[in-house]
C-alpha atoms as a PDB file:
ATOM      1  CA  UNK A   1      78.898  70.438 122.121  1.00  0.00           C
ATOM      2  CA  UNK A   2      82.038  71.020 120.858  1.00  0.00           C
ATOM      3  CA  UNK A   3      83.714  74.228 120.106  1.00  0.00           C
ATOM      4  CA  UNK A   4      83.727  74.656 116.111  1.00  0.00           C
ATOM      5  CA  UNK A   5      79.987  73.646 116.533  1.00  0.00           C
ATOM      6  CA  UNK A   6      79.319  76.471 118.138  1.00  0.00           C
ATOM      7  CA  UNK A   7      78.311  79.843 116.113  1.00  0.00           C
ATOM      8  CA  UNK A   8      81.169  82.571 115.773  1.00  0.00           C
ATOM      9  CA  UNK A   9      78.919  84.859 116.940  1.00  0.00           C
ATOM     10  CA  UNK A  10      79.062  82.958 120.477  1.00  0.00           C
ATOM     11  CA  UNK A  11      82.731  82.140 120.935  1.00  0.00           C
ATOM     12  CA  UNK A  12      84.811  83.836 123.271  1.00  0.00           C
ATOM     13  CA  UNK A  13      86.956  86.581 123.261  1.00  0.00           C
ATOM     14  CA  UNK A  14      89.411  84.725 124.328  1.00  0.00           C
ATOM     15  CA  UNK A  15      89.373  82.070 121.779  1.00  0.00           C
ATOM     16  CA  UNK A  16      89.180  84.854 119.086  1.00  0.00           C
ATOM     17  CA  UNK A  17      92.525  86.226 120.647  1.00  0.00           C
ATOM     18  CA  UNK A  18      93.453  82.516 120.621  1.00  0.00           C
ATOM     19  CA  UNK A  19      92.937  82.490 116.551  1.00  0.00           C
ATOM     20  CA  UNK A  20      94.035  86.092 116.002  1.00  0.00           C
ATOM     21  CA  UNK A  21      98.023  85.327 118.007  1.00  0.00           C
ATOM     22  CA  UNK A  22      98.013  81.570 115.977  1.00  0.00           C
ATOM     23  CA  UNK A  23      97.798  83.385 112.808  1.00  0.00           C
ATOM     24  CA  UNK A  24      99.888  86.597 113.427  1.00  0.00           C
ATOM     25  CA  UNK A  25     102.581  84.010 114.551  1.00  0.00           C
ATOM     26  CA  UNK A  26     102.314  81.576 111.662  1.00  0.00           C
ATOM     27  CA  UNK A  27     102.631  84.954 109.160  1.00  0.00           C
ATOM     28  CA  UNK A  28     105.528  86.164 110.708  1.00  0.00           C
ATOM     29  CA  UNK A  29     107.236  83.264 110.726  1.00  0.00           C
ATOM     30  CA  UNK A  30     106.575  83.042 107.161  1.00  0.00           C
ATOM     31  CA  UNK A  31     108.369  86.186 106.653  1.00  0.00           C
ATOM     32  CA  UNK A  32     111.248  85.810 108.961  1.00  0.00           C
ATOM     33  CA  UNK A  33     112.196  82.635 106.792  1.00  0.00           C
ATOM     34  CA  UNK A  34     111.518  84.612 103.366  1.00  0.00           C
ATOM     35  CA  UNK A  35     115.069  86.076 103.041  1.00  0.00           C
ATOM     36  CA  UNK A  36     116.375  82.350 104.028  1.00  0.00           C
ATOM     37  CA  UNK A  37     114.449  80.626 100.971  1.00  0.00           C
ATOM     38  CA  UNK A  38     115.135  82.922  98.420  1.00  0.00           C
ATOM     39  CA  UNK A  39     117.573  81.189  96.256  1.00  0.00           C
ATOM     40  CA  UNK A  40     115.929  77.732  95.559  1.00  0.00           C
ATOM     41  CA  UNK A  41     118.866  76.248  94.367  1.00  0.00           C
ATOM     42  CA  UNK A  42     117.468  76.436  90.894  1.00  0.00           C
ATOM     43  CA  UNK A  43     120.133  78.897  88.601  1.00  0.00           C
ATOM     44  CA  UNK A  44     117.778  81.956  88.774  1.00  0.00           C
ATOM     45  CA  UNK A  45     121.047  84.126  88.648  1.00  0.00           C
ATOM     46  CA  UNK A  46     120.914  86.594  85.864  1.00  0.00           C
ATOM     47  CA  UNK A  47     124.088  88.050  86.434  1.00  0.00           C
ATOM     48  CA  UNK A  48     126.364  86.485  83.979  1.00  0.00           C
ATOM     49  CA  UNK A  49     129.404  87.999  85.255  1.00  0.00           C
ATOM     50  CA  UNK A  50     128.696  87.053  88.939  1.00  0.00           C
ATOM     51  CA  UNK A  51     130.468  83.112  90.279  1.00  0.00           C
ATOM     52  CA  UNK A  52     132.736  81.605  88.374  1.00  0.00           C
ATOM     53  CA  UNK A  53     132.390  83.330  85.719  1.00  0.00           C
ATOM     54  CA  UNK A  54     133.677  86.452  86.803  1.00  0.00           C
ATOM     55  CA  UNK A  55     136.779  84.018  87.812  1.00  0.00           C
ATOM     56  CA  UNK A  56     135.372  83.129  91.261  1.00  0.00           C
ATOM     57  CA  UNK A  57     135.859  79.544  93.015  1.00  0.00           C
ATOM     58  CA  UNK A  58     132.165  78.722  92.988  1.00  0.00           C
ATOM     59  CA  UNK A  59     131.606  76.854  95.479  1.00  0.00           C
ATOM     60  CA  UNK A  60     127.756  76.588  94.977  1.00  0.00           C
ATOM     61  CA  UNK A  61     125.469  73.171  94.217  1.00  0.00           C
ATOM     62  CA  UNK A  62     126.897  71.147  91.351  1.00  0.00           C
ATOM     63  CA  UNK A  63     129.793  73.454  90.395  1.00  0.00           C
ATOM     64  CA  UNK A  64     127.604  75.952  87.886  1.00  0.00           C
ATOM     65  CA  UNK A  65     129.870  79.144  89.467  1.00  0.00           C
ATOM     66  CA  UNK A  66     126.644  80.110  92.098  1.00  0.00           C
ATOM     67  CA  UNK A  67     128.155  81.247  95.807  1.00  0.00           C
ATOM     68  CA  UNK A  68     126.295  79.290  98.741  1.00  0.00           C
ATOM     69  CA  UNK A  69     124.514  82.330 101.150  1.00  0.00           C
ATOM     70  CA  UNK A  70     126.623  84.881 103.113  1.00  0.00           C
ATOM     71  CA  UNK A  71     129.836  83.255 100.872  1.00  0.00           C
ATOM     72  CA  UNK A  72     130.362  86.732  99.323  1.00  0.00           C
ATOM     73  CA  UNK A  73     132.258  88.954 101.471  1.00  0.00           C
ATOM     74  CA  UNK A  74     133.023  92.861 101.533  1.00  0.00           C
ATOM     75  CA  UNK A  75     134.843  95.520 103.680  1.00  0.00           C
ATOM     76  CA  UNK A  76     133.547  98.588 104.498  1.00  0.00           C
ATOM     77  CA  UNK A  77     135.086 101.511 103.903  1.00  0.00           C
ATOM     78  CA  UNK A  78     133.263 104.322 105.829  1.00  0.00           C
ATOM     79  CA  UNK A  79     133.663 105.612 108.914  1.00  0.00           C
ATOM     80  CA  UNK A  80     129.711 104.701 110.067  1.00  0.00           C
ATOM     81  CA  UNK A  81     128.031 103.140 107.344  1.00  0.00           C
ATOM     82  CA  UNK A  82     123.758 102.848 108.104  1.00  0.00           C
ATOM     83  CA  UNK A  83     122.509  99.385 107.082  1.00  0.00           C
ATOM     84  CA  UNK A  84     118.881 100.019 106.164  1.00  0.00           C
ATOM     85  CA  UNK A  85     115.771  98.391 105.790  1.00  0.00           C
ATOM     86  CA  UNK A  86     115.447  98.128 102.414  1.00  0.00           C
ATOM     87  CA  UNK A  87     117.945  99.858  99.497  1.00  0.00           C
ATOM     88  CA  UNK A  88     117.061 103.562  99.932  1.00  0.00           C
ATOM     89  CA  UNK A  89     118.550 106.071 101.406  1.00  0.00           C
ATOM     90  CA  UNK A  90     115.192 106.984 103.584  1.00  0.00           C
ATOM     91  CA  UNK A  91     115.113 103.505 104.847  1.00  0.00           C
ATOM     92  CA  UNK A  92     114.905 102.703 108.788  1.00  0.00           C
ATOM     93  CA  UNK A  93     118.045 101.942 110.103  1.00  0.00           C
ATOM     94  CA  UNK A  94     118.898  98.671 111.861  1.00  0.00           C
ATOM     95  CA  UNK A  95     122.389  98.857 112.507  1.00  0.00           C
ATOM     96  CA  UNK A  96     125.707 100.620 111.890  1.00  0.00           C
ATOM     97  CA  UNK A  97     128.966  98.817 110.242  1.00  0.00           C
ATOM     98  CA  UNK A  98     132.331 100.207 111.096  1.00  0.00           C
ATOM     99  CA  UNK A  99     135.338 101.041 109.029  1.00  0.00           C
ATOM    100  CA  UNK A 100     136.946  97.797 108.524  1.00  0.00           C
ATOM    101  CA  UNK A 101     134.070  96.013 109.690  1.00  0.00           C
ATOM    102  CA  UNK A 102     133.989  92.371 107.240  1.00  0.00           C
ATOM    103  CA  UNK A 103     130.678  91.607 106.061  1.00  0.00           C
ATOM    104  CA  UNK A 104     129.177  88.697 104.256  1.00  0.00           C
ATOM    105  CA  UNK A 105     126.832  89.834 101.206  1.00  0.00           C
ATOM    106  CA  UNK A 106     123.679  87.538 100.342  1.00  0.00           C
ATOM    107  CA  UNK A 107     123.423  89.621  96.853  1.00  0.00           C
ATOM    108  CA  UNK A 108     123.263  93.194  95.023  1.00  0.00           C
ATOM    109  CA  UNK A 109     120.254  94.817  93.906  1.00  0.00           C
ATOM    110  CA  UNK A 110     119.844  98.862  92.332  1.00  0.00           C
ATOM    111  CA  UNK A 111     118.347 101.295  94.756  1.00  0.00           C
ATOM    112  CA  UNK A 112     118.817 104.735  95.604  1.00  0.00           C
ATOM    113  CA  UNK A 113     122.451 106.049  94.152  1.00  0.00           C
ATOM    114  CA  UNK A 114     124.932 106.976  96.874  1.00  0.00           C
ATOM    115  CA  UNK A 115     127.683 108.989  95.289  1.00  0.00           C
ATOM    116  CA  UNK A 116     127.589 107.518  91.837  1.00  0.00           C
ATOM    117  CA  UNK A 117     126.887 104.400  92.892  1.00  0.00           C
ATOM    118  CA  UNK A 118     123.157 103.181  92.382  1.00  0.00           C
ATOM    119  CA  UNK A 119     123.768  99.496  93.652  1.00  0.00           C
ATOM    120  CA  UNK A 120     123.386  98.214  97.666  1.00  0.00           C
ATOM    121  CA  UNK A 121     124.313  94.633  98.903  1.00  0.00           C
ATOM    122  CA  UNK A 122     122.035  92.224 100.845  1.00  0.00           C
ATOM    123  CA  UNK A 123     123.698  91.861 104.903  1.00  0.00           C
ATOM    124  CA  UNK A 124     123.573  88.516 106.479  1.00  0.00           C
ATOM    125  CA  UNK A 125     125.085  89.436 109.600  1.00  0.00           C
ATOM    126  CA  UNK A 126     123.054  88.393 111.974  1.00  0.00           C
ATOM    127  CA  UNK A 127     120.471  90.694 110.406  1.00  0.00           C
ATOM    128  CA  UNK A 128     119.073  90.647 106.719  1.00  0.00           C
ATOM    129  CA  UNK A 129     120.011  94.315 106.277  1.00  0.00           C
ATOM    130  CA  UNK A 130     120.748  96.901 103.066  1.00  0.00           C
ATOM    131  CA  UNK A 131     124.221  98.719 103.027  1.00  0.00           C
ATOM    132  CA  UNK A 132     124.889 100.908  99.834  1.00  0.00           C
ATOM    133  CA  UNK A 133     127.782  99.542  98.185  1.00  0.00           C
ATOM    134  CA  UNK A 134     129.360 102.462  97.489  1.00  0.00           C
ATOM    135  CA  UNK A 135     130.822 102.174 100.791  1.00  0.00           C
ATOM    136  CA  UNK A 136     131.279  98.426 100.850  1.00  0.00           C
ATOM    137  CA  UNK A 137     135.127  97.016  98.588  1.00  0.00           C
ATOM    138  CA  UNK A 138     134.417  93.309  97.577  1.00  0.00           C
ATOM    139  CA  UNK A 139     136.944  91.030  99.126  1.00  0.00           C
ATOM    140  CA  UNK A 140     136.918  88.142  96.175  1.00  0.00           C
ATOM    141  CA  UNK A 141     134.070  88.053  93.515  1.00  0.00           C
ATOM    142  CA  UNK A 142     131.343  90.489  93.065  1.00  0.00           C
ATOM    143  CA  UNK A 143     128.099  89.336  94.495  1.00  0.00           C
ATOM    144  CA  UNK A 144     125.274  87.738  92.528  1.00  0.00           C
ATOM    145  CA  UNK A 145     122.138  89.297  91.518  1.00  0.00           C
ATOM    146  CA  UNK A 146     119.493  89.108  93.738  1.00  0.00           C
END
């Protein structure tokens, strides 16, 4: 008799555990590679001032003035800046960037305002994480919409 014969009611504990750590692992890997997918390649920038068009190089697909990922760069300017979660201010923190610190920006969204400031860039260092811009100086072009 084979296993998916059998009624769920009779399987094992250990082939429920089996099922239960096959999906868990298949969603999180779905979410780890979330951040990585998120610009299809397909122009969804609605930022017309971002790329080329702000006088950037480009340097994204077929020359239409979109950045390829972590091209943006910034420096920040605070003494111990928290890069968050997700853009708020009452985010979890996952790191701390350093006064001088170079980092490369994925893309800008609005979140919480820090000191006039209501925008916060998209880290690809190593971790996807949210720094408030306010304390981040773009080195080149100003990131693209995310």
């Amino acid at each position: 008799m084979s296993l998916l014969s059998v009624p769920t009611t009779s399987r094992s504990p250990l082939v429920r555990a089996l099922a239960t750590v096959i999906a868990a692992g298949a969603l999180a890997t779905a979410v780890a590679v979330a951040p990585a997918v998120a610009d299809d390649g397909r122009g969804g920038d609605t930022n017309p001032t971002a790329g080329a068009a702000a006088g950037g190089t480009g340097g994204g697909a077929g020359g239409d003035g979109r950045r390829e990922q972590g091209r943006y760069r910034g420096v920040v300017t605070a003494d111990r800046l928290a890069l968050r979660t997700s853009p708020t201010r009452g985010a979890d923190v996952i790191r701390y960037a350093h006064r001088g610190e170079v980092v490369s920006i994925y893309c800008k969204t609005p979140g919480d305002t820090v000191r006039g400031n209501p925008l916060w860039y998209l880290l690809t260092d190593g971790t996807w994480a949210w720094g408030a811009a306010r304390y981040i100086d773009n080195i080149g072009p100003a990131p693209r919409w995310c």
